[in-house]
Protein backbone atom coordinates (compact mmCIF):
# COMPACT_ATOMS: atom_id res chain seq x y z
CA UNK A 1 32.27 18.02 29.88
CA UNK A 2 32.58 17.12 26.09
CA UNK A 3 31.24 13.48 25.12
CA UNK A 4 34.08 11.49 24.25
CA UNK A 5 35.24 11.24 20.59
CA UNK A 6 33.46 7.45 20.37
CA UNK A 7 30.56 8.88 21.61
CA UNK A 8 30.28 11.72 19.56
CA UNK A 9 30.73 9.05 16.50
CA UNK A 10 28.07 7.19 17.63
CA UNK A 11 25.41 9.94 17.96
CA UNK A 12 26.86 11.20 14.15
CA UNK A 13 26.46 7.75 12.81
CA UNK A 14 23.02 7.64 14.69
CA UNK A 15 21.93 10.74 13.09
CA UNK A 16 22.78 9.90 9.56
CA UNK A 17 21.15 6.78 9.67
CA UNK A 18 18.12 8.36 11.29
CA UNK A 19 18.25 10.56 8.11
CA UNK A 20 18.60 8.23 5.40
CA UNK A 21 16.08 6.24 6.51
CA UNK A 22 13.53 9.70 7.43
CA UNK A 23 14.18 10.13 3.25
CA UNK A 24 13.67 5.93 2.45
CA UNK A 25 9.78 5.73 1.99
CA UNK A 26 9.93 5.14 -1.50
CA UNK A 27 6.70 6.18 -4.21
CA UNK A 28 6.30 3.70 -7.00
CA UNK A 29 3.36 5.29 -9.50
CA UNK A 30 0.18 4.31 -7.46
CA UNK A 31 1.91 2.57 -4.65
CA UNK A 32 3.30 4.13 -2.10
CA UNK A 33 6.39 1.90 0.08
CA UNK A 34 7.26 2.14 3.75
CA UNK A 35 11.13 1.00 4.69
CA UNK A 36 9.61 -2.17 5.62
CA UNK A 37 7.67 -3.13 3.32
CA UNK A 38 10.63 -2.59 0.84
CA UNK A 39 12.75 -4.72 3.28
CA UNK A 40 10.10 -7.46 3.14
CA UNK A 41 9.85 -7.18 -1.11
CA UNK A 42 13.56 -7.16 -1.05
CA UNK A 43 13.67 -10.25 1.67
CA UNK A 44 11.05 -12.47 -0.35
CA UNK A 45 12.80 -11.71 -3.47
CA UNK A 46 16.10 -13.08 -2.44
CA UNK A 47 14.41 -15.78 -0.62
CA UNK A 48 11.68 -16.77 -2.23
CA UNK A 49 9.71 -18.75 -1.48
CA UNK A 50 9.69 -17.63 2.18
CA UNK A 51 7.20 -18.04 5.15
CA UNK A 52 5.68 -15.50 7.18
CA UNK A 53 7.76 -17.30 10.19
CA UNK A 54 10.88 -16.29 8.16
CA UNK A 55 10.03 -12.97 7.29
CA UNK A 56 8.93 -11.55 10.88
CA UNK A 57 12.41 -13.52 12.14
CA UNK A 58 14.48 -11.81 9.51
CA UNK A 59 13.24 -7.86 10.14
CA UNK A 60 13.11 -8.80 13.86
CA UNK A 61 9.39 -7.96 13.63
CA UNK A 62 6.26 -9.56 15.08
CA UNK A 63 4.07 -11.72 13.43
CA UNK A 64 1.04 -9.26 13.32
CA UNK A 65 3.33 -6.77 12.21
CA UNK A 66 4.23 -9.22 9.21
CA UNK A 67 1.12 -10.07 8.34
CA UNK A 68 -0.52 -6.17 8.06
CA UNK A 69 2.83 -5.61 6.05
CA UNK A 70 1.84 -8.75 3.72
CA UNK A 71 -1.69 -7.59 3.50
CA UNK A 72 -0.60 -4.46 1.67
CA UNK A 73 2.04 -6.14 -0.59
CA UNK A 74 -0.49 -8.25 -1.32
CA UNK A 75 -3.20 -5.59 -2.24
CA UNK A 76 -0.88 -3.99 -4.52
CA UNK A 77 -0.34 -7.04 -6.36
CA UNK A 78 3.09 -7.40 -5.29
CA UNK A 79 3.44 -10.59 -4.13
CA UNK A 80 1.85 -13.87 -3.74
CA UNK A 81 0.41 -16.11 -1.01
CA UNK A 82 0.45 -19.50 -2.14
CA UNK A 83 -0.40 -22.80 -0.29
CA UNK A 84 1.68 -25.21 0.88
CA UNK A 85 1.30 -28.66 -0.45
CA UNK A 86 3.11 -30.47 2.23
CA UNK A 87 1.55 -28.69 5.27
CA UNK A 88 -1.86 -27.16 4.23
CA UNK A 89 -1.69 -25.13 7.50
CA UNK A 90 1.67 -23.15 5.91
CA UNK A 91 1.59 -20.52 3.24
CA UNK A 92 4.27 -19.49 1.13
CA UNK A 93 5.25 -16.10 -0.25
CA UNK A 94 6.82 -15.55 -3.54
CA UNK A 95 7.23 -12.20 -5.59
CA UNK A 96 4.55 -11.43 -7.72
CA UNK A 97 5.92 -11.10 -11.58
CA UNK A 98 5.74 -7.23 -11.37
CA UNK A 99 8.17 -7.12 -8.10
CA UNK A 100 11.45 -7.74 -10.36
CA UNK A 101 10.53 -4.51 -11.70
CA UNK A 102 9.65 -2.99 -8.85
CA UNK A 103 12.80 -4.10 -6.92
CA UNK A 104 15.21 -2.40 -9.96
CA UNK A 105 13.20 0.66 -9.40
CA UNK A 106 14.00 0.96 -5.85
CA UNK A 107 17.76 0.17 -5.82
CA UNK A 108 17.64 2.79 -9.10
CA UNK A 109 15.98 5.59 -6.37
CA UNK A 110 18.27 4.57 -2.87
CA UNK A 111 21.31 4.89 -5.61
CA UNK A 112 20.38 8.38 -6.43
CA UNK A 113 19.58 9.49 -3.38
CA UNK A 114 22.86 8.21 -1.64
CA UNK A 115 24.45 9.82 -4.62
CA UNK A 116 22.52 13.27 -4.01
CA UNK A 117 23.67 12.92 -0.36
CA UNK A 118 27.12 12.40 -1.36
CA UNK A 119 27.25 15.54 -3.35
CA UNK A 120 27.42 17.79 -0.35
CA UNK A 121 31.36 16.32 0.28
CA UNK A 122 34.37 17.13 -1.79
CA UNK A 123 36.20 14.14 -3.91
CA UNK A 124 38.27 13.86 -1.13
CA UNK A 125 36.58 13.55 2.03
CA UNK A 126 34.66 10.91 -0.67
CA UNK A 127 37.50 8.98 -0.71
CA UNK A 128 38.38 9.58 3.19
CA UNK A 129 34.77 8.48 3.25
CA UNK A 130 35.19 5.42 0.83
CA UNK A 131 38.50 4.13 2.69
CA UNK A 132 36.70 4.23 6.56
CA UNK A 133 33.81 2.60 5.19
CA UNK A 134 35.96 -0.53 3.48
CA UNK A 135 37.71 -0.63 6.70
CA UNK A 136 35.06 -0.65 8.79
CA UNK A 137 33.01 -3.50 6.53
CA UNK A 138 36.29 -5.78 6.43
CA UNK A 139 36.62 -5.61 9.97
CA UNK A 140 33.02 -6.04 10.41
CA UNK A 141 32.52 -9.17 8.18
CA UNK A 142 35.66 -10.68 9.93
CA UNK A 143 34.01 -10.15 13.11
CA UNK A 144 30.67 -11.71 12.10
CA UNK A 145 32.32 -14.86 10.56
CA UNK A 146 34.04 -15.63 13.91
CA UNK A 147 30.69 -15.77 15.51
């Protein structure tokens, strides 16, 4: 029996996201980025400074997980551990001065890449494209400020 049609969506939307994110580690001259680690750069530079506490909360990842993730953004020079005055037991994490940079490079790449993957459909399932995807993010952010 043939999976029903929200089923078969599912799996398809599965897939491409499986896909995009298979082609996402990202190579900076020298430095080579993981997904996460360019979801942590992109996290702290948006919310800087941030804690480690905030960081692990907001990619739904452990602590240790954090911290080995922070070690090598660190060792690259990309960001900053810095002490906090109020609680000396807390450390803060800001974007080194190079990650601005860094940051412009990697929205530069994804766009090209979702451009490149874009190329295999015709102007108009772009726009069939284009037109499920607004509908889907209106109804989406309608549904998440009900919450």
């Amino acid at each position: 029996m043939k999976p029903a049609l929200n089923d078969q969506l599912v799996e398809k939307l599965s897939d491409v996201s499986k896909l995009i994110h298979q082609s996402g580690s990202v190579k900076i001259p020298d430095i080579q980025l993981s997904i996460r680690e360019i979801a942590v750069l992109g996290f702290i530079h948006k919310n800087s400074p941030a804690t480690i506490n905030q960081i692990a909360h907001h990619l739904k990842i452990t602590m240790p997980t954090t911290t080995v993730l922070l070690d090598k953004l660190e060792k690259n020079k990309l960001i900053l551990r810095v002490q906090n005055k109020k609680d000396k037991r807390s450390t803060f994490i800001k974007p080194s001065p190079k990650t601005a940079k860094i940051i412009d490079q990697l929205l530069q790449q994804r766009r090209k890449k979702i451009k490149l993957f874009l190329s295999f459909l015709s102007t108009s399932e772009k726009q069939t494209l284009y037109q499920i995807l607004n509908k889907l993010t209106l109804k989406l952010c309608s549904f998440y400020e009900k919450k």
